[in-house]
PDB file of N, CA and C in Angstrom:
ATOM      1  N   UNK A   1      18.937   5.005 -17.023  1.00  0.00           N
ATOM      2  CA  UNK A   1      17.779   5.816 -17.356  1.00  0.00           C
ATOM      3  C   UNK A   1      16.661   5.490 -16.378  1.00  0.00           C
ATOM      4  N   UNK A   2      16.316   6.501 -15.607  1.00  0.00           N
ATOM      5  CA  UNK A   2      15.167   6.523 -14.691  1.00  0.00           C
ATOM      6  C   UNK A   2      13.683   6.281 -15.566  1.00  0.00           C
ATOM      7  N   UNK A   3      12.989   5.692 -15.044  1.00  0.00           N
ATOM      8  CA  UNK A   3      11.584   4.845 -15.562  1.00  0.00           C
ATOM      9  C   UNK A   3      10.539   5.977 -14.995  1.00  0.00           C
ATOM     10  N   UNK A   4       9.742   6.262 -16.425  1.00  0.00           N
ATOM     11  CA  UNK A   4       8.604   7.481 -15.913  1.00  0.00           C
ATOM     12  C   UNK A   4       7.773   6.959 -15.005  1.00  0.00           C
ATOM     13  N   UNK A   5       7.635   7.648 -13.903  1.00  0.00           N
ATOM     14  CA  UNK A   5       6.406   7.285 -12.790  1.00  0.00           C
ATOM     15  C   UNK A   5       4.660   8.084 -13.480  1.00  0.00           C
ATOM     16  N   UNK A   6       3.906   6.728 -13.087  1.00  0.00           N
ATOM     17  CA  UNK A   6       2.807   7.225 -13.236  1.00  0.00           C
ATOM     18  C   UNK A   6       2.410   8.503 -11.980  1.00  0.00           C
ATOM     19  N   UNK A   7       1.445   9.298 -12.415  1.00  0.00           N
ATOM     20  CA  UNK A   7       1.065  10.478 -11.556  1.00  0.00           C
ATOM     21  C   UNK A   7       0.325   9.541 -10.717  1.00  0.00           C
ATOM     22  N   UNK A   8       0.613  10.938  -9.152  1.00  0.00           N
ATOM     23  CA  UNK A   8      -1.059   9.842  -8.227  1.00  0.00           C
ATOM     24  C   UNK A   8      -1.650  10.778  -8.210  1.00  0.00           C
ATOM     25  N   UNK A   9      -3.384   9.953  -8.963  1.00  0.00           N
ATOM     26  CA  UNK A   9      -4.544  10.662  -8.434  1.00  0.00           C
ATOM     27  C   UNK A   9      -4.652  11.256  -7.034  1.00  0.00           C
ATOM     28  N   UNK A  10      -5.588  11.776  -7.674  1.00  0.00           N
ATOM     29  CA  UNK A  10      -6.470  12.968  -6.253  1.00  0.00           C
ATOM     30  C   UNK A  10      -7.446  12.039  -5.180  1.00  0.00           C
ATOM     31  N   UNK A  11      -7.111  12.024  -3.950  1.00  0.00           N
ATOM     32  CA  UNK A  11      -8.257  11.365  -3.438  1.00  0.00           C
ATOM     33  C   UNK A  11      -9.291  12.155  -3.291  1.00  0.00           C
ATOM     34  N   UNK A  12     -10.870  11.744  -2.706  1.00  0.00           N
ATOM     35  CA  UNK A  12     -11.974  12.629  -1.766  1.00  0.00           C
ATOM     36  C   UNK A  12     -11.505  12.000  -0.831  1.00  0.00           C
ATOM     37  N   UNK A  13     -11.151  10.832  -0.675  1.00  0.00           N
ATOM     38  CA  UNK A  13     -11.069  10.070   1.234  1.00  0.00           C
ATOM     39  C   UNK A  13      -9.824   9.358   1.367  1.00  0.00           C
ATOM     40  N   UNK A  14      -9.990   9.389   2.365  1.00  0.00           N
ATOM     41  CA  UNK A  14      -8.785   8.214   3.023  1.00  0.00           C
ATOM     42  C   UNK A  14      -8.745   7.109   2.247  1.00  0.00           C
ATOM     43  N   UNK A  15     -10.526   6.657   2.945  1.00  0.00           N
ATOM     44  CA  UNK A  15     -10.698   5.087   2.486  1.00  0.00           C
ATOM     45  C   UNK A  15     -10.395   4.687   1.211  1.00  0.00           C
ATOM     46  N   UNK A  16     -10.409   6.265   0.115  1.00  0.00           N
ATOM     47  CA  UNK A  16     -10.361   5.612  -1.548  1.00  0.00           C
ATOM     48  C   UNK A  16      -8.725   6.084  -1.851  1.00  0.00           C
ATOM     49  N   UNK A  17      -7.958   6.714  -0.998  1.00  0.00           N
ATOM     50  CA  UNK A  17      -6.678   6.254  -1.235  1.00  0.00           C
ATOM     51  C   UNK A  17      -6.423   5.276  -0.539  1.00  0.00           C
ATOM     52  N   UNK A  18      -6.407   4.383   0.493  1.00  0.00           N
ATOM     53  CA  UNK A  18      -6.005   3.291   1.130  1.00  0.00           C
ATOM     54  C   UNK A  18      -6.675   2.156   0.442  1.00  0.00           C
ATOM     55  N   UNK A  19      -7.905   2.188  -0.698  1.00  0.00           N
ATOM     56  CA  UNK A  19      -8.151   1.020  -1.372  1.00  0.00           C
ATOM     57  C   UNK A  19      -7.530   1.488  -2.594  1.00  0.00           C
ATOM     58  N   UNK A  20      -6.731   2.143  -3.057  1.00  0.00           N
ATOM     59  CA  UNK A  20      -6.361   2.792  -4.316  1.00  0.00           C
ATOM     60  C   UNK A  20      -4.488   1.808  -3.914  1.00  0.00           C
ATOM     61  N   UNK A  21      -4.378   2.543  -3.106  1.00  0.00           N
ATOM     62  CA  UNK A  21      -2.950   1.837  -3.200  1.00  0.00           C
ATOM     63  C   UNK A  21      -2.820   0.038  -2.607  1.00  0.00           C
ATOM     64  N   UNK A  22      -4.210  -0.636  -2.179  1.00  0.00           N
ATOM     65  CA  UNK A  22      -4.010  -1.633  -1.716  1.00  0.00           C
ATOM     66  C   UNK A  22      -3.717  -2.835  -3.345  1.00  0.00           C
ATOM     67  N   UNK A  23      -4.645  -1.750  -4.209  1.00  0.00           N
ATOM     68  CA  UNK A  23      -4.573  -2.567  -5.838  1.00  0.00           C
ATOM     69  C   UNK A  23      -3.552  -2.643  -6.517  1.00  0.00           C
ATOM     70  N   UNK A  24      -2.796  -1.393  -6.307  1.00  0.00           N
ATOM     71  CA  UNK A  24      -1.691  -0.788  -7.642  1.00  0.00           C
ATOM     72  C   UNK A  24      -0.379  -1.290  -6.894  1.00  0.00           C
ATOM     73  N   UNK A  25       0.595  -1.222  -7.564  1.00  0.00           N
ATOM     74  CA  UNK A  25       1.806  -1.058  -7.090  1.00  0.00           C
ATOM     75  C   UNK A  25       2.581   0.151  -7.449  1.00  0.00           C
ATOM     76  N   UNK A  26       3.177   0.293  -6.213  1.00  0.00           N
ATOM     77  CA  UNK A  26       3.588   1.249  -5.577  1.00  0.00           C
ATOM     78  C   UNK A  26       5.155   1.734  -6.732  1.00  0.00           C
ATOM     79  N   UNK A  27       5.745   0.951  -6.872  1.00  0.00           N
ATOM     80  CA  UNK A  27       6.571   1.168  -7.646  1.00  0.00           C
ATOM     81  C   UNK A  27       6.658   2.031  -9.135  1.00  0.00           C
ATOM     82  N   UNK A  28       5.090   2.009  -9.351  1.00  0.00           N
ATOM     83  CA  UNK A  28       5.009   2.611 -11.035  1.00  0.00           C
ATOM     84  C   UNK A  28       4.626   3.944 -10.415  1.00  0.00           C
ATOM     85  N   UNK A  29       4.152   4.500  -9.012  1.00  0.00           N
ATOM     86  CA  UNK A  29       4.097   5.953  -8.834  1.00  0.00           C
ATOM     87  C   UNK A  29       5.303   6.092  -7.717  1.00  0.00           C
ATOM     88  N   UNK A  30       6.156   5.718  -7.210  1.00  0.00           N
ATOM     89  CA  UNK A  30       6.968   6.205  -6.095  1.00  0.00           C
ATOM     90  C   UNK A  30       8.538   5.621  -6.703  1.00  0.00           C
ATOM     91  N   UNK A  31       9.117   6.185  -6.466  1.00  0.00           N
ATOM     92  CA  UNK A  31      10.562   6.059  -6.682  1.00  0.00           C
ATOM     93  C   UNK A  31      11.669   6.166  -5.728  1.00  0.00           C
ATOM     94  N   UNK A  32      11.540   4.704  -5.120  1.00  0.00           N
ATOM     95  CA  UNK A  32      11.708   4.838  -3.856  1.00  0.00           C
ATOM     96  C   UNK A  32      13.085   4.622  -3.055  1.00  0.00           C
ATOM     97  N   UNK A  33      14.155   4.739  -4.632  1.00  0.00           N
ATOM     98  CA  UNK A  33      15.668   5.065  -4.398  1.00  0.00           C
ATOM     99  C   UNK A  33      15.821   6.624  -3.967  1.00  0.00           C
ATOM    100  N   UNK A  34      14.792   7.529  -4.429  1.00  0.00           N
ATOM    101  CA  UNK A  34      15.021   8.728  -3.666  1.00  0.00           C
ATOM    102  C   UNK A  34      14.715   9.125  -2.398  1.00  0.00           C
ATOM    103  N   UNK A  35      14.015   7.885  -1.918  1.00  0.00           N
ATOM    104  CA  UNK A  35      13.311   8.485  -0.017  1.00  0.00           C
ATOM    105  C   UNK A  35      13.965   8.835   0.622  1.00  0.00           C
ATOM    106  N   UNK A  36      13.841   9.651   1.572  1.00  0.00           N
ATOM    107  CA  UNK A  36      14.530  10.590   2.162  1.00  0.00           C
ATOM    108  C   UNK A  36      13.865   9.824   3.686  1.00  0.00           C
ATOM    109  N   UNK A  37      14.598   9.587   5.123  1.00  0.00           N
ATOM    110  CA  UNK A  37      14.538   8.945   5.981  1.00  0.00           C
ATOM    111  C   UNK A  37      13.947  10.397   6.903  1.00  0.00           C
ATOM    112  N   UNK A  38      12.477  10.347   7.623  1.00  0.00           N
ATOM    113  CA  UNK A  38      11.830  11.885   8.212  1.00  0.00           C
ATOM    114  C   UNK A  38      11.657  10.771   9.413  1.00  0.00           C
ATOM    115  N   UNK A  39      12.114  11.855  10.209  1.00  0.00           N
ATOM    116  CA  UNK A  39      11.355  11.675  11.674  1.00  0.00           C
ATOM    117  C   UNK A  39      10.319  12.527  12.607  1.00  0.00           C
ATOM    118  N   UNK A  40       9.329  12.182  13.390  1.00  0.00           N
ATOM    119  CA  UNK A  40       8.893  12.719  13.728  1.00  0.00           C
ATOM    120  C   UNK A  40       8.586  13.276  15.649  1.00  0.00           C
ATOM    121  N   UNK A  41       9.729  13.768  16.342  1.00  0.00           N
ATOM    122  CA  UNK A  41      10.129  13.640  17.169  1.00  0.00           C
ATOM    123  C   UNK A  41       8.983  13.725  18.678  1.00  0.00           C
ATOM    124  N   UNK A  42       8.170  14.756  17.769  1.00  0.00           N
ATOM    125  CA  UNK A  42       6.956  15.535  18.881  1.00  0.00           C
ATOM    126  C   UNK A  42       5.855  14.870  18.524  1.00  0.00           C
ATOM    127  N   UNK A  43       5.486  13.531  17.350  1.00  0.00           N
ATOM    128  CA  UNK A  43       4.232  12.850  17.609  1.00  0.00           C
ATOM    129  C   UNK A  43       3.742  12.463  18.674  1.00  0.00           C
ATOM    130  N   UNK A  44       2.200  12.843  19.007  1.00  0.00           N
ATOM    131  CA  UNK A  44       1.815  12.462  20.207  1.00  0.00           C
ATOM    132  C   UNK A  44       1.064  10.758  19.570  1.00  0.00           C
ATOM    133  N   UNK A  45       0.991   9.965  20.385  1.00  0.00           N
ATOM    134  CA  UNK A  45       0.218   9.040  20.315  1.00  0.00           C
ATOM    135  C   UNK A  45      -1.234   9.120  19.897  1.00  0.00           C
ATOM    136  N   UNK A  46      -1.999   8.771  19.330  1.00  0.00           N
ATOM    137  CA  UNK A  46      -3.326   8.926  18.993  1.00  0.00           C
ATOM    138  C   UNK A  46      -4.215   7.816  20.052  1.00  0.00           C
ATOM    139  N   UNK A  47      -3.611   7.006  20.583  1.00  0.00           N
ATOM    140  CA  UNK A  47      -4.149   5.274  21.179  1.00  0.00           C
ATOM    141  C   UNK A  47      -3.844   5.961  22.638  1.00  0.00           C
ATOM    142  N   UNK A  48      -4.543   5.394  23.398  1.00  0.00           N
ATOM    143  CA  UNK A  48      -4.554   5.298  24.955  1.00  0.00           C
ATOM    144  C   UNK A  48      -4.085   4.095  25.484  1.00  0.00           C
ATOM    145  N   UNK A  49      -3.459   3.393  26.023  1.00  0.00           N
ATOM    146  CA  UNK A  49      -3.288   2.703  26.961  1.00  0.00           C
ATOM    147  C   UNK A  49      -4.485   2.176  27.756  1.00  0.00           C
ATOM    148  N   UNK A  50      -4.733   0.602  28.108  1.00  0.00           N
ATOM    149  CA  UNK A  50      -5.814   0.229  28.834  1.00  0.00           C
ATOM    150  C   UNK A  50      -5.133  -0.520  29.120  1.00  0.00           C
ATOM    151  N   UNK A  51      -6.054  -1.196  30.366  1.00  0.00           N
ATOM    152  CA  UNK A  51      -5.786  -2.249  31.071  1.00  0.00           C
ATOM    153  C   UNK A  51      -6.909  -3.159  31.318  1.00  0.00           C
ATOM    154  N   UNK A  52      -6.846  -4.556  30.862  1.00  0.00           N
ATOM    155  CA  UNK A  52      -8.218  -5.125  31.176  1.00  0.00           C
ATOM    156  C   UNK A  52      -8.266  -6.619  31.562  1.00  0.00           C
ATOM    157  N   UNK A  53      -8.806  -6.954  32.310  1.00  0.00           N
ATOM    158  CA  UNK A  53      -8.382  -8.581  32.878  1.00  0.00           C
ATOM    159  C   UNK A  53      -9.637  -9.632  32.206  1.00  0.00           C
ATOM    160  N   UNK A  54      -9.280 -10.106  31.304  1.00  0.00           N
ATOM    161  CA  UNK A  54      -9.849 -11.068  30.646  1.00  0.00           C
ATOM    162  C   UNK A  54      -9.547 -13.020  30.699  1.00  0.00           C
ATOM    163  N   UNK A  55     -10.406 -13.413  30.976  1.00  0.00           N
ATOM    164  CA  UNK A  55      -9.825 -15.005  31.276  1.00  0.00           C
ATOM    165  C   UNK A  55      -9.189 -15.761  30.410  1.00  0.00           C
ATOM    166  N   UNK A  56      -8.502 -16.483  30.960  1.00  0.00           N
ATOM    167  CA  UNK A  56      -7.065 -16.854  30.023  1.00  0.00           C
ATOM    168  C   UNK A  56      -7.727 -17.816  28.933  1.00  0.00           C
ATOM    169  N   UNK A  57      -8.674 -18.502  29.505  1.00  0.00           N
ATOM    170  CA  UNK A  57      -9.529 -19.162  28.297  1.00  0.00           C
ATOM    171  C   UNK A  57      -9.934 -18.518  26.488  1.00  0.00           C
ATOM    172  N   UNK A  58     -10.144 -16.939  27.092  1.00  0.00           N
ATOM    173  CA  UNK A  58     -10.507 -16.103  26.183  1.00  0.00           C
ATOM    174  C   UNK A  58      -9.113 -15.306  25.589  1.00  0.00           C
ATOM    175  N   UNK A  59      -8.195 -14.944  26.062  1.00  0.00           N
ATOM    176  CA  UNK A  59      -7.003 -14.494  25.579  1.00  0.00           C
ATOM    177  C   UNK A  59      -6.357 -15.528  24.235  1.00  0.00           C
ATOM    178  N   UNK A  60      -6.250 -17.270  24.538  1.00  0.00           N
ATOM    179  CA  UNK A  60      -6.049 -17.902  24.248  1.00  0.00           C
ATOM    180  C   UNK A  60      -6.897 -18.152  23.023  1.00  0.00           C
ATOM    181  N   UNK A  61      -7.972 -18.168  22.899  1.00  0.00           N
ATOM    182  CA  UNK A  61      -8.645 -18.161  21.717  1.00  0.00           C
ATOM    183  C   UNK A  61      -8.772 -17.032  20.868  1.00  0.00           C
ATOM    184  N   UNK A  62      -8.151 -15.818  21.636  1.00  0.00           N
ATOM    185  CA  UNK A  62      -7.988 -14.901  20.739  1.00  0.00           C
ATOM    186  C   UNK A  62      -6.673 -14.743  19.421  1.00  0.00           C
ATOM    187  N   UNK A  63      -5.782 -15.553  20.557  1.00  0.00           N
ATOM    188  CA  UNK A  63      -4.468 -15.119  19.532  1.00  0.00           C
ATOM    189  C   UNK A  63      -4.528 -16.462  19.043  1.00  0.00           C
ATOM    190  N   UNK A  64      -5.544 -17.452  19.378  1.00  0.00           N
ATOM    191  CA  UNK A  64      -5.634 -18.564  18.133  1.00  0.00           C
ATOM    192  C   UNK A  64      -5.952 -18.061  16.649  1.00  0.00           C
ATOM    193  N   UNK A  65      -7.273 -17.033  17.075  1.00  0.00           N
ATOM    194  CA  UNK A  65      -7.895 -16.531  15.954  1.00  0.00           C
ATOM    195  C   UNK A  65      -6.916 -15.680  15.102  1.00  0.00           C
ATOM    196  N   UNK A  66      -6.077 -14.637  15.912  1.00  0.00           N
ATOM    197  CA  UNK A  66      -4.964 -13.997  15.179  1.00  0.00           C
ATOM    198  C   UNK A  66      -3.607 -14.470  14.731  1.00  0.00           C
ATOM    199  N   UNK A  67      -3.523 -15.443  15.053  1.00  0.00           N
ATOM    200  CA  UNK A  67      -2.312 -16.196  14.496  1.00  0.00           C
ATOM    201  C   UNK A  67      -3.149 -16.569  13.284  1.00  0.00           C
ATOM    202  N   UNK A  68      -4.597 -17.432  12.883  1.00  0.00           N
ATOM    203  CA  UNK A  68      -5.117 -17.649  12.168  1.00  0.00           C
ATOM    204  C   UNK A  68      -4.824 -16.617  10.666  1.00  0.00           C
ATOM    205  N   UNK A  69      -5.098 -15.215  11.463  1.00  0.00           N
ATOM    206  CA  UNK A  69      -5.368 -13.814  10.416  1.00  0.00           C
ATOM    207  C   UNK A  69      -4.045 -13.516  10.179  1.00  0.00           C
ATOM    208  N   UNK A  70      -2.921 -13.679  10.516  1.00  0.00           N
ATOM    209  CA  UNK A  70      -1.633 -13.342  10.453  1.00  0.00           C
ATOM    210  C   UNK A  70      -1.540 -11.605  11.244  1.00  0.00           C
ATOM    211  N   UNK A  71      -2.033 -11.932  12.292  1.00  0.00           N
ATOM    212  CA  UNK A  71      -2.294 -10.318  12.992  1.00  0.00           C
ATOM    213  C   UNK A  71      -1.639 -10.277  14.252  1.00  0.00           C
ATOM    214  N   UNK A  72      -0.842  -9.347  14.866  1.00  0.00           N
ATOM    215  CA  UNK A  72      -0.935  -9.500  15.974  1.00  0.00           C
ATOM    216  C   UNK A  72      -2.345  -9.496  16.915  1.00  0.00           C
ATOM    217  N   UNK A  73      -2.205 -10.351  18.262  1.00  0.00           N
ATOM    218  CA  UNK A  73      -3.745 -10.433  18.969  1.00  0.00           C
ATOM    219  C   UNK A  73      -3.824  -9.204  19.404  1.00  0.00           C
ATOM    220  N   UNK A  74      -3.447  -8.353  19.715  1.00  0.00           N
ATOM    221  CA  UNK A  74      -3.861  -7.092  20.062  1.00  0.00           C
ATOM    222  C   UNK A  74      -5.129  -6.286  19.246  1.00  0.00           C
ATOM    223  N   UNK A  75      -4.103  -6.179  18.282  1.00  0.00           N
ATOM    224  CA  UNK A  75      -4.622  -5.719  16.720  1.00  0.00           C
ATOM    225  C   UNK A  75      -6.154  -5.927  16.196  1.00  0.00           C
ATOM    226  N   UNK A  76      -5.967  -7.682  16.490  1.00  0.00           N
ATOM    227  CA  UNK A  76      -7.199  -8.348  16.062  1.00  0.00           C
ATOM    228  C   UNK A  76      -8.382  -8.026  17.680  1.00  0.00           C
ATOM    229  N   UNK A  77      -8.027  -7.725  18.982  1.00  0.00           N
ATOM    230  CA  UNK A  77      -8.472  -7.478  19.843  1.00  0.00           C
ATOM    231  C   UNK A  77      -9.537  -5.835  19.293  1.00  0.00           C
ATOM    232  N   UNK A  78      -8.604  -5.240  18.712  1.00  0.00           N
ATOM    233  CA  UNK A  78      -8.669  -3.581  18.473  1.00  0.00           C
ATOM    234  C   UNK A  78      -9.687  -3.422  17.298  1.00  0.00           C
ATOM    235  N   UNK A  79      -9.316  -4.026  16.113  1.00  0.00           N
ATOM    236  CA  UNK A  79     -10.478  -4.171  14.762  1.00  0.00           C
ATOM    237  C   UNK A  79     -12.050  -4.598  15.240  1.00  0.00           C
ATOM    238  N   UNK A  80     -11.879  -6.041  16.474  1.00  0.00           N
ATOM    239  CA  UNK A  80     -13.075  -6.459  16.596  1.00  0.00           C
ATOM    240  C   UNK A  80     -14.248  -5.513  17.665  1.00  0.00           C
ATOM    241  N   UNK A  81     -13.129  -5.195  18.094  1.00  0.00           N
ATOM    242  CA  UNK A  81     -14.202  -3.617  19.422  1.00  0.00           C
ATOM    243  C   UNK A  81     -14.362  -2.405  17.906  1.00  0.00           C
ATOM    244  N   UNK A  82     -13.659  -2.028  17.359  1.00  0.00           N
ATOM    245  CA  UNK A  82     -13.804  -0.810  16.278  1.00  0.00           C
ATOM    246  C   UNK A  82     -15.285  -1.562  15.466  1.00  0.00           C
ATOM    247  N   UNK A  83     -14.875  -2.562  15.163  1.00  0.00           N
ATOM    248  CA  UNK A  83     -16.448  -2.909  14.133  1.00  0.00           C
ATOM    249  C   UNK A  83     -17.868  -3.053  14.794  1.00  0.00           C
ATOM    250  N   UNK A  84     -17.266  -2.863  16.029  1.00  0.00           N
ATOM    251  CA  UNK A  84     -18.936  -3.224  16.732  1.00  0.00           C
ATOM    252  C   UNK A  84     -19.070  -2.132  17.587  1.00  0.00           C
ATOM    253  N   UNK A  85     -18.166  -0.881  17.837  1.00  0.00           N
ATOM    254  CA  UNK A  85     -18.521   0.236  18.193  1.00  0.00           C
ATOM    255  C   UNK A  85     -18.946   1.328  16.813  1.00  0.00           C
ATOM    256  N   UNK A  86     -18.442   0.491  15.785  1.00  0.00           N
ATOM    257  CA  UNK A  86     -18.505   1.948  14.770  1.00  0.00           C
ATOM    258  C   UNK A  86     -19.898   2.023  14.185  1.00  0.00           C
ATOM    259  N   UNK A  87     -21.052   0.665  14.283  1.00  0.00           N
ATOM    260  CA  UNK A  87     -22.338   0.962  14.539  1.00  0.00           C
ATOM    261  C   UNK A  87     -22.859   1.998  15.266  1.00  0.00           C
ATOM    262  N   UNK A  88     -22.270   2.227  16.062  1.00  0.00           N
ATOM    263  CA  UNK A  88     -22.691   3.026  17.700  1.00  0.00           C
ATOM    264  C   UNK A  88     -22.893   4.695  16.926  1.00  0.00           C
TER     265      UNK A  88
END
């Protein structure tokens, strides 16, 4: 006997479904013996590619800090430019 799934609310935003599902578990609305495996062949990338020469002193303390966060250093490279451009 299959287990009733709760309904999912309606979002207004992203942000209040991405803090909506960071609380709940996923299991009491998704049933996830039925997923169906989608691909998406023609996604374009949303991210650009850069290139930037930074001193190894500073690389090194970066992926100290992200090993710290359990992040890749990239990642943690990418969040810390987003929070101090999204003032801008």
């Amino acid at each position: 006997m299959s287990k009733k799934l709760k309904r999912i609310p309606k979002f207004k935003s992203e942000k209040q479904e991405r803090e909506f599902w960071q609380k709940v578990d996923s299991t009491e609305y998704v049933d996830y013996a039925k997923m169906e495996s989608v691909r998406f062949p023609n996604l374009k990338l949303t991210s650009k590619p850069i290139t930037i020469r930074l001193p190894e002193s500073l690389v090194e303390k970066i992926k100290i800090e992200a090993h710290r966060s359990d992040i890749p250093y990239q990642s943690l490279i990418k969040q810390t430019l987003a929070q101090k451009f999204a003032r801008i």
